[in-house]
PDB file of N, CA and C in Angstrom:
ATOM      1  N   UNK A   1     -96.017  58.708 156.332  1.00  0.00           N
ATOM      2  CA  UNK A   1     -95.184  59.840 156.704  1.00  0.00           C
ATOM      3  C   UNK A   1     -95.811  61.087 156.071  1.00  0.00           C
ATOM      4  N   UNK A   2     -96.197  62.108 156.640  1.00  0.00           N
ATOM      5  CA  UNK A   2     -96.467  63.266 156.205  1.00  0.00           C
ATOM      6  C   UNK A   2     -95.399  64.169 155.425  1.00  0.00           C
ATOM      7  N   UNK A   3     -96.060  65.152 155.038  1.00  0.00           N
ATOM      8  CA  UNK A   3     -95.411  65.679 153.812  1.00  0.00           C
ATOM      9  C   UNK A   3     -94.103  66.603 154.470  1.00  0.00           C
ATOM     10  N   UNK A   4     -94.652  67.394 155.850  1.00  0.00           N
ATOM     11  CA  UNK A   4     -93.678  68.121 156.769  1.00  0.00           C
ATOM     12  C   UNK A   4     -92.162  67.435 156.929  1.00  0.00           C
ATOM     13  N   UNK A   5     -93.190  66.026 157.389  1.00  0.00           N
ATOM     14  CA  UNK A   5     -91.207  65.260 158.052  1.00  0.00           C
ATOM     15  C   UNK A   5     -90.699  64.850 156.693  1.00  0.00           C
ATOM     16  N   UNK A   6     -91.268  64.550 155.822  1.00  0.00           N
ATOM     17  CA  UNK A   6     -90.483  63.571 154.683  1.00  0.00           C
ATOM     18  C   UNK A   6     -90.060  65.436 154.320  1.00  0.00           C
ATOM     19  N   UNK A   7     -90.461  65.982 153.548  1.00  0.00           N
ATOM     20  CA  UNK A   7     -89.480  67.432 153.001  1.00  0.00           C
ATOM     21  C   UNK A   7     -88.513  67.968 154.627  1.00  0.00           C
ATOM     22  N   UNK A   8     -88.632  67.666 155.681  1.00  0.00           N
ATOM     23  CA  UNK A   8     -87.297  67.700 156.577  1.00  0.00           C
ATOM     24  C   UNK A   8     -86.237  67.048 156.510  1.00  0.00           C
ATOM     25  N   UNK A   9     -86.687  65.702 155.899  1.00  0.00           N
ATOM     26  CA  UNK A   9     -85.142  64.707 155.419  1.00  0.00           C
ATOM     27  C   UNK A   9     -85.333  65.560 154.419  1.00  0.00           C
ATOM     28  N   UNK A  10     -85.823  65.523 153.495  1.00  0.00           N
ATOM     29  CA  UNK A  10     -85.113  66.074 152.340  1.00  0.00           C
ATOM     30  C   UNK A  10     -84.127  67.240 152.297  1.00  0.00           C
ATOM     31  N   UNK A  11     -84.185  67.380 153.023  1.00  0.00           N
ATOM     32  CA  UNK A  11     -83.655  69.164 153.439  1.00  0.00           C
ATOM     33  C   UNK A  11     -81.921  68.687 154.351  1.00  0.00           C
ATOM     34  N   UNK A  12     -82.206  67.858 155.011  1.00  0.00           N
ATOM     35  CA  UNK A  12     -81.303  67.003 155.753  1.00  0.00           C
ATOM     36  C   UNK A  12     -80.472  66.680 154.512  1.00  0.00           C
ATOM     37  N   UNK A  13     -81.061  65.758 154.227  1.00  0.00           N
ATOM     38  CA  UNK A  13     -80.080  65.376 153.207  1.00  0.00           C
ATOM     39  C   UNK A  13     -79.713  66.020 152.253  1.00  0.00           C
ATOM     40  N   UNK A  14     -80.157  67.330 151.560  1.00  0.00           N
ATOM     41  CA  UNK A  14     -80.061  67.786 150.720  1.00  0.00           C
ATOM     42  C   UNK A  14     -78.541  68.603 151.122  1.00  0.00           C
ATOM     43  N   UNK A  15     -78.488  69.397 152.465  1.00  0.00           N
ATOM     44  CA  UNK A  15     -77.605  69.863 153.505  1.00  0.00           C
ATOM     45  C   UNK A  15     -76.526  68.958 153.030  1.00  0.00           C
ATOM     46  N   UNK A  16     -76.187  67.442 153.219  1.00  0.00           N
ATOM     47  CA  UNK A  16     -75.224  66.537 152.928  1.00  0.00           C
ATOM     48  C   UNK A  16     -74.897  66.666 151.669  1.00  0.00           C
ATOM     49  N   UNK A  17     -75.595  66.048 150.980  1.00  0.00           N
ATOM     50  CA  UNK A  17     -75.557  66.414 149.164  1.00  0.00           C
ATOM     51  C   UNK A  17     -74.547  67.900 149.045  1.00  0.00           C
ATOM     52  N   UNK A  18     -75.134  68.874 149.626  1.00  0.00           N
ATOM     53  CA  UNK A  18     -74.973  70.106 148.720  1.00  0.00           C
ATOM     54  C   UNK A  18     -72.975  70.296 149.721  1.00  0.00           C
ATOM     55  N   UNK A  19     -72.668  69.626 150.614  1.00  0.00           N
ATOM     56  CA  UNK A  19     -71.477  69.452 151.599  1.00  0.00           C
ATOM     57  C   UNK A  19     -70.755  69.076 150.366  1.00  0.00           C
ATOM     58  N   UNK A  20     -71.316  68.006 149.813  1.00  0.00           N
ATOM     59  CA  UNK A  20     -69.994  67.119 149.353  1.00  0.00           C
ATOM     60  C   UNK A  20     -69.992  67.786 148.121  1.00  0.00           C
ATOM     61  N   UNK A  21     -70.699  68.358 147.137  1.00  0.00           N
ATOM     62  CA  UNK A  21     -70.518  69.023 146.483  1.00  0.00           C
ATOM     63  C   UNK A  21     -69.534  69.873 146.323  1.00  0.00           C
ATOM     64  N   UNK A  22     -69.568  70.919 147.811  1.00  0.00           N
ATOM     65  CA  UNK A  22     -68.516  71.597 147.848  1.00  0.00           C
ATOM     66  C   UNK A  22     -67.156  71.038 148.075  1.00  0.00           C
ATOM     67  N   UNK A  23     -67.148  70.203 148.557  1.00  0.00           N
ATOM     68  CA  UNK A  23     -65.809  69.494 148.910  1.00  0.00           C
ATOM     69  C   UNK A  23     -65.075  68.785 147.519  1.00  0.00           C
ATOM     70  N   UNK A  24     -66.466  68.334 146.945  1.00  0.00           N
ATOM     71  CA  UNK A  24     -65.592  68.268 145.518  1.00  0.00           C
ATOM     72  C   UNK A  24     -65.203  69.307 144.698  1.00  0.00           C
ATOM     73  N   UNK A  25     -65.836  70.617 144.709  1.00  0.00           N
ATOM     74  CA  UNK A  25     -65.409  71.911 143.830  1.00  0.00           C
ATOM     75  C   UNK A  25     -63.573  71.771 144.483  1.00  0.00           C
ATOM     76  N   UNK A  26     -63.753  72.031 145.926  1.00  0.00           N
ATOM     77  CA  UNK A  26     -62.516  72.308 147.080  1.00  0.00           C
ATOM     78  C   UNK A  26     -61.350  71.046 146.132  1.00  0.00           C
ATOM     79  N   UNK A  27     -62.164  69.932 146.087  1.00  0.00           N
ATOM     80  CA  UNK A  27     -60.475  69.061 146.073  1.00  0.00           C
ATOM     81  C   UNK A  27     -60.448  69.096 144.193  1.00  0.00           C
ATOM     82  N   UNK A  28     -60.983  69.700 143.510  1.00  0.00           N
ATOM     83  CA  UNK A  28     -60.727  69.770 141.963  1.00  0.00           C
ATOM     84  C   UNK A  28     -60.046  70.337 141.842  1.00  0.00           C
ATOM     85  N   UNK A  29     -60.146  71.582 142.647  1.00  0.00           N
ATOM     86  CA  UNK A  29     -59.060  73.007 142.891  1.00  0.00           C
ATOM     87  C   UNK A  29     -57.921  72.781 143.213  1.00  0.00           C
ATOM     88  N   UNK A  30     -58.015  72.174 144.609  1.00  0.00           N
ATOM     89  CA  UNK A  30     -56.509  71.230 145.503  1.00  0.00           C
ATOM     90  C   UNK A  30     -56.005  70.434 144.172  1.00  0.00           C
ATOM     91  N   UNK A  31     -56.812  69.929 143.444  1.00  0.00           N
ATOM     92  CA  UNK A  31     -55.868  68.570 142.490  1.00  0.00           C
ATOM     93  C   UNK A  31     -55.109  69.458 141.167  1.00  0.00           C
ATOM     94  N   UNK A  32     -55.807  70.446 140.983  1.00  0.00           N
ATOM     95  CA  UNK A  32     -54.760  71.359 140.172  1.00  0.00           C
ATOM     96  C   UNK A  32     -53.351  71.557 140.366  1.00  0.00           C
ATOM     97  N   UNK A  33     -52.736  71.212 141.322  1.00  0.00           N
ATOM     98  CA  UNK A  33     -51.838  71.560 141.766  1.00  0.00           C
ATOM     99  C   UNK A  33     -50.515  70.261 141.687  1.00  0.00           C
ATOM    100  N   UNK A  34     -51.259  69.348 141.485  1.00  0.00           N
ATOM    101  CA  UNK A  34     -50.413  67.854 141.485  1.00  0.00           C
ATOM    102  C   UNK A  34     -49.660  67.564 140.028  1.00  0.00           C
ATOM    103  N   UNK A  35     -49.066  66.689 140.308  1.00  0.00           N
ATOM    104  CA  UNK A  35     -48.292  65.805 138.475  1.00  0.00           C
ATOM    105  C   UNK A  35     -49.880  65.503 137.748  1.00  0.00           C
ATOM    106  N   UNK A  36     -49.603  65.881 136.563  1.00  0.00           N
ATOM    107  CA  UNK A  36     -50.443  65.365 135.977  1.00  0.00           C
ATOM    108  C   UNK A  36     -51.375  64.074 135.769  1.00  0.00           C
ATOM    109  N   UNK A  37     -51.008  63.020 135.909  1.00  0.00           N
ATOM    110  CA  UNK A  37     -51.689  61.556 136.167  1.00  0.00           C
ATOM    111  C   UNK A  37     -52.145  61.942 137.837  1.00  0.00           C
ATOM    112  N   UNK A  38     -51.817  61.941 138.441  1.00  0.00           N
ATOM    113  CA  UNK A  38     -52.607  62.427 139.869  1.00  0.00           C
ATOM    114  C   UNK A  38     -53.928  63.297 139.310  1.00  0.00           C
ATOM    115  N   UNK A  39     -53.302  64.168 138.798  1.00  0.00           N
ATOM    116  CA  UNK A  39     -54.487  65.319 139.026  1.00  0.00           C
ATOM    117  C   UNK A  39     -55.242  64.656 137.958  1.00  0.00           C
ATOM    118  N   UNK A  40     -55.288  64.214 137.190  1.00  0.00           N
ATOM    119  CA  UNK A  40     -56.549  63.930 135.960  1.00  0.00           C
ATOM    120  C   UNK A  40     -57.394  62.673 136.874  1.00  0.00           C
ATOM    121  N   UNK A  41     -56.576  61.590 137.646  1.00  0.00           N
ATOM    122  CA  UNK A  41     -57.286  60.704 138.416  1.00  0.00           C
ATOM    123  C   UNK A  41     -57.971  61.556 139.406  1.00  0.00           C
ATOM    124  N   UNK A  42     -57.545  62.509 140.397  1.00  0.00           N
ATOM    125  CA  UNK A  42     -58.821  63.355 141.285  1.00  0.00           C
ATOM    126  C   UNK A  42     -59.424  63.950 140.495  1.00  0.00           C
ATOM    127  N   UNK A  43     -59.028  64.680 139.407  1.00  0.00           N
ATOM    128  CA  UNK A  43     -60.323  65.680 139.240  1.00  0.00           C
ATOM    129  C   UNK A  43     -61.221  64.256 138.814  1.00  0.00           C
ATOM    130  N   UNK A  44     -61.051  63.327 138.022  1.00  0.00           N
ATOM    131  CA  UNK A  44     -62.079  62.138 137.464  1.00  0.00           C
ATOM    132  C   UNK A  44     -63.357  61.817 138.121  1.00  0.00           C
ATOM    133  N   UNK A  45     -62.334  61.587 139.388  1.00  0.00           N
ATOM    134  CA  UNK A  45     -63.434  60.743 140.607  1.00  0.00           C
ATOM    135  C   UNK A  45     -64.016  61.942 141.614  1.00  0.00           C
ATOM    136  N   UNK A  46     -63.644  63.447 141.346  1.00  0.00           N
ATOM    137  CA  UNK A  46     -64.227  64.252 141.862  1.00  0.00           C
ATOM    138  C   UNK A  46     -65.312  64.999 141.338  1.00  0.00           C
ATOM    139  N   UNK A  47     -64.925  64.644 139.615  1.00  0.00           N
ATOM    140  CA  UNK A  47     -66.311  65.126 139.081  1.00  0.00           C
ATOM    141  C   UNK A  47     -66.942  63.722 139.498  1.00  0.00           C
ATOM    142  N   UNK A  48     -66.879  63.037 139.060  1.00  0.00           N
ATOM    143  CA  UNK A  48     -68.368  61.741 139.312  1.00  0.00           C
ATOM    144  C   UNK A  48     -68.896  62.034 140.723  1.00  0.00           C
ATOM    145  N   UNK A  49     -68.101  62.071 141.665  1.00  0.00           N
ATOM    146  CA  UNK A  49     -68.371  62.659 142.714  1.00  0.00           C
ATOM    147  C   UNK A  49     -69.329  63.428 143.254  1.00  0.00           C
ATOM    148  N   UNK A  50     -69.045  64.859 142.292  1.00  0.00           N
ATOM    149  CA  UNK A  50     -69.908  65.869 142.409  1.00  0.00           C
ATOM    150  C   UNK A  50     -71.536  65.828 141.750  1.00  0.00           C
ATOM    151  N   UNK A  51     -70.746  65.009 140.153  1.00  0.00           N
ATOM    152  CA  UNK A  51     -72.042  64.859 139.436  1.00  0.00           C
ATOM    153  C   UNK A  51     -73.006  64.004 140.004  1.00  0.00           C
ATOM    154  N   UNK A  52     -72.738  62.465 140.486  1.00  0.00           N
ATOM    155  CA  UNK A  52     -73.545  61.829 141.465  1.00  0.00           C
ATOM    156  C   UNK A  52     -74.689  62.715 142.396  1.00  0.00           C
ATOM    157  N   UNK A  53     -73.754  63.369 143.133  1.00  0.00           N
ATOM    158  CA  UNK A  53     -74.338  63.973 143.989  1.00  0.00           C
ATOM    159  C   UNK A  53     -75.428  65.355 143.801  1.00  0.00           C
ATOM    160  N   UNK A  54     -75.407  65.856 142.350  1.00  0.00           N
ATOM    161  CA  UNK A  54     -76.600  66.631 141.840  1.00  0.00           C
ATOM    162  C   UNK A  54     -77.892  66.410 141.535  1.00  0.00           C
ATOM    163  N   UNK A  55     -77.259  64.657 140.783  1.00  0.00           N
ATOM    164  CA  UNK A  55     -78.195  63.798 140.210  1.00  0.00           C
ATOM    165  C   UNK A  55     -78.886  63.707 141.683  1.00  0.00           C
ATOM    166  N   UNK A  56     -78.576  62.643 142.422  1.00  0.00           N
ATOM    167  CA  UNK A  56     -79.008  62.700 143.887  1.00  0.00           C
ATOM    168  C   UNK A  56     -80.270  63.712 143.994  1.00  0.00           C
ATOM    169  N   UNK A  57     -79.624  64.754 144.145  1.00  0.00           N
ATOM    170  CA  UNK A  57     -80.708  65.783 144.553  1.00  0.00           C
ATOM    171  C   UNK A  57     -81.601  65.902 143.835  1.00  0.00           C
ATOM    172  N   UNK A  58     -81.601  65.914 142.329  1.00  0.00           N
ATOM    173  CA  UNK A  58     -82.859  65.822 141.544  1.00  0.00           C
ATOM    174  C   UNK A  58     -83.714  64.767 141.749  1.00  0.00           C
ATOM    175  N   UNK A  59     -83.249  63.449 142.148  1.00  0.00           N
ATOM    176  CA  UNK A  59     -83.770  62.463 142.223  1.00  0.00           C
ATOM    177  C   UNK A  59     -84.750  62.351 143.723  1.00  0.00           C
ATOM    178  N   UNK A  60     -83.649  62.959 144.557  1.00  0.00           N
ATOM    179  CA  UNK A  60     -84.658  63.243 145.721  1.00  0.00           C
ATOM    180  C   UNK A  60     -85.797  64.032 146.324  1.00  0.00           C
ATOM    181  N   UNK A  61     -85.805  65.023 144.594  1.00  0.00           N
ATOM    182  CA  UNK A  61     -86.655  66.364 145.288  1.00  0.00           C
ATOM    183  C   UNK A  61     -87.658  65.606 143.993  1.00  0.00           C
ATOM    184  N   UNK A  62     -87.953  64.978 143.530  1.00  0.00           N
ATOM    185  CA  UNK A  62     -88.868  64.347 142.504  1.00  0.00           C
ATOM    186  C   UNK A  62     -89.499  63.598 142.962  1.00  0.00           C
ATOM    187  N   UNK A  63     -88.839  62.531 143.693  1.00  0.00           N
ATOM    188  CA  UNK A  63     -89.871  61.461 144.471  1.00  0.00           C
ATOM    189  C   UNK A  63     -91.164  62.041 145.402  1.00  0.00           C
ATOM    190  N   UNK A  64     -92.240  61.487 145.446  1.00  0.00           N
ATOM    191  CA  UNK A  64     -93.395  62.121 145.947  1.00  0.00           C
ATOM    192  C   UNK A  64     -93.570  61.344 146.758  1.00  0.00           C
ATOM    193  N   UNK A  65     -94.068  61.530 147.872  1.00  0.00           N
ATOM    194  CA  UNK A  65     -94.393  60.208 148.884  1.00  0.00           C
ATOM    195  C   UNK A  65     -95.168  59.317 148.548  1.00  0.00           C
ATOM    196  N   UNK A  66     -96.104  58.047 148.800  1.00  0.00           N
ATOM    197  CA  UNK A  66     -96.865  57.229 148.535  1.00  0.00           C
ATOM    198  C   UNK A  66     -98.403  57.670 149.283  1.00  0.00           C
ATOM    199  N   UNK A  67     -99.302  57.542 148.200  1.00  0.00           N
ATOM    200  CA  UNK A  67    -100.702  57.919 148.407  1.00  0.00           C
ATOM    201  C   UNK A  67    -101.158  57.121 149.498  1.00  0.00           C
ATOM    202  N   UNK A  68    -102.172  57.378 150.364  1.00  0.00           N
ATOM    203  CA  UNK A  68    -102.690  56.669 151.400  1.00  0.00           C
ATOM    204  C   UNK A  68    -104.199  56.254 150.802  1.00  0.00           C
ATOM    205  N   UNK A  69    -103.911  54.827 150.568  1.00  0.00           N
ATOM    206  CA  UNK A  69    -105.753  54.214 150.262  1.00  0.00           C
ATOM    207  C   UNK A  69    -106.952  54.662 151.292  1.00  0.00           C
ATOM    208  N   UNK A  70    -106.314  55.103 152.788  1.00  0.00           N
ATOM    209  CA  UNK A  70    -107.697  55.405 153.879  1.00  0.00           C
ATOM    210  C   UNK A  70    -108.390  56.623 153.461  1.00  0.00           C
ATOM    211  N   UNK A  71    -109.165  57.157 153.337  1.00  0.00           N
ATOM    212  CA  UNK A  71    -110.351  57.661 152.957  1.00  0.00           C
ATOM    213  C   UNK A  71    -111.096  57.897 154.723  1.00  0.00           C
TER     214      UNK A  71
END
């Protein structure tokens, strides 16, 4: 795979990644608003959520493609 299409997924996916991100800022905000045991369980699983999904991206913009032995 060349370097063009593989950094186009990346970009693809990065697009997804950086979605859910926001959707977790969106429902941390929304969970402010609940009884307390609610809201400490969303914001919980909305940070891991979010944090997952940063990690993600570092992880995906690091990987390098695989060298080609042809010469």
């Amino acid at each position: 795979m060349n370097v063009s299409k593989m950094n186009l997924i990346r970009s693809a996916i990065s697009v997804l990644l950086l979605t859910l991100v926001v959707i977790s800022v969106g429902g941390w905000v929304w969970a402010g608003d609940r009884p307390a045991p609610t809201m400490e369980g969303a914001r919980f699983a909305l940070g891991l959520c979010g944090l997952a999904s940063v990690i993600c991206l570092g992880v995906l913009w690091r990987a390098r493609p695989p060298r080609s032995n042809a010469r």
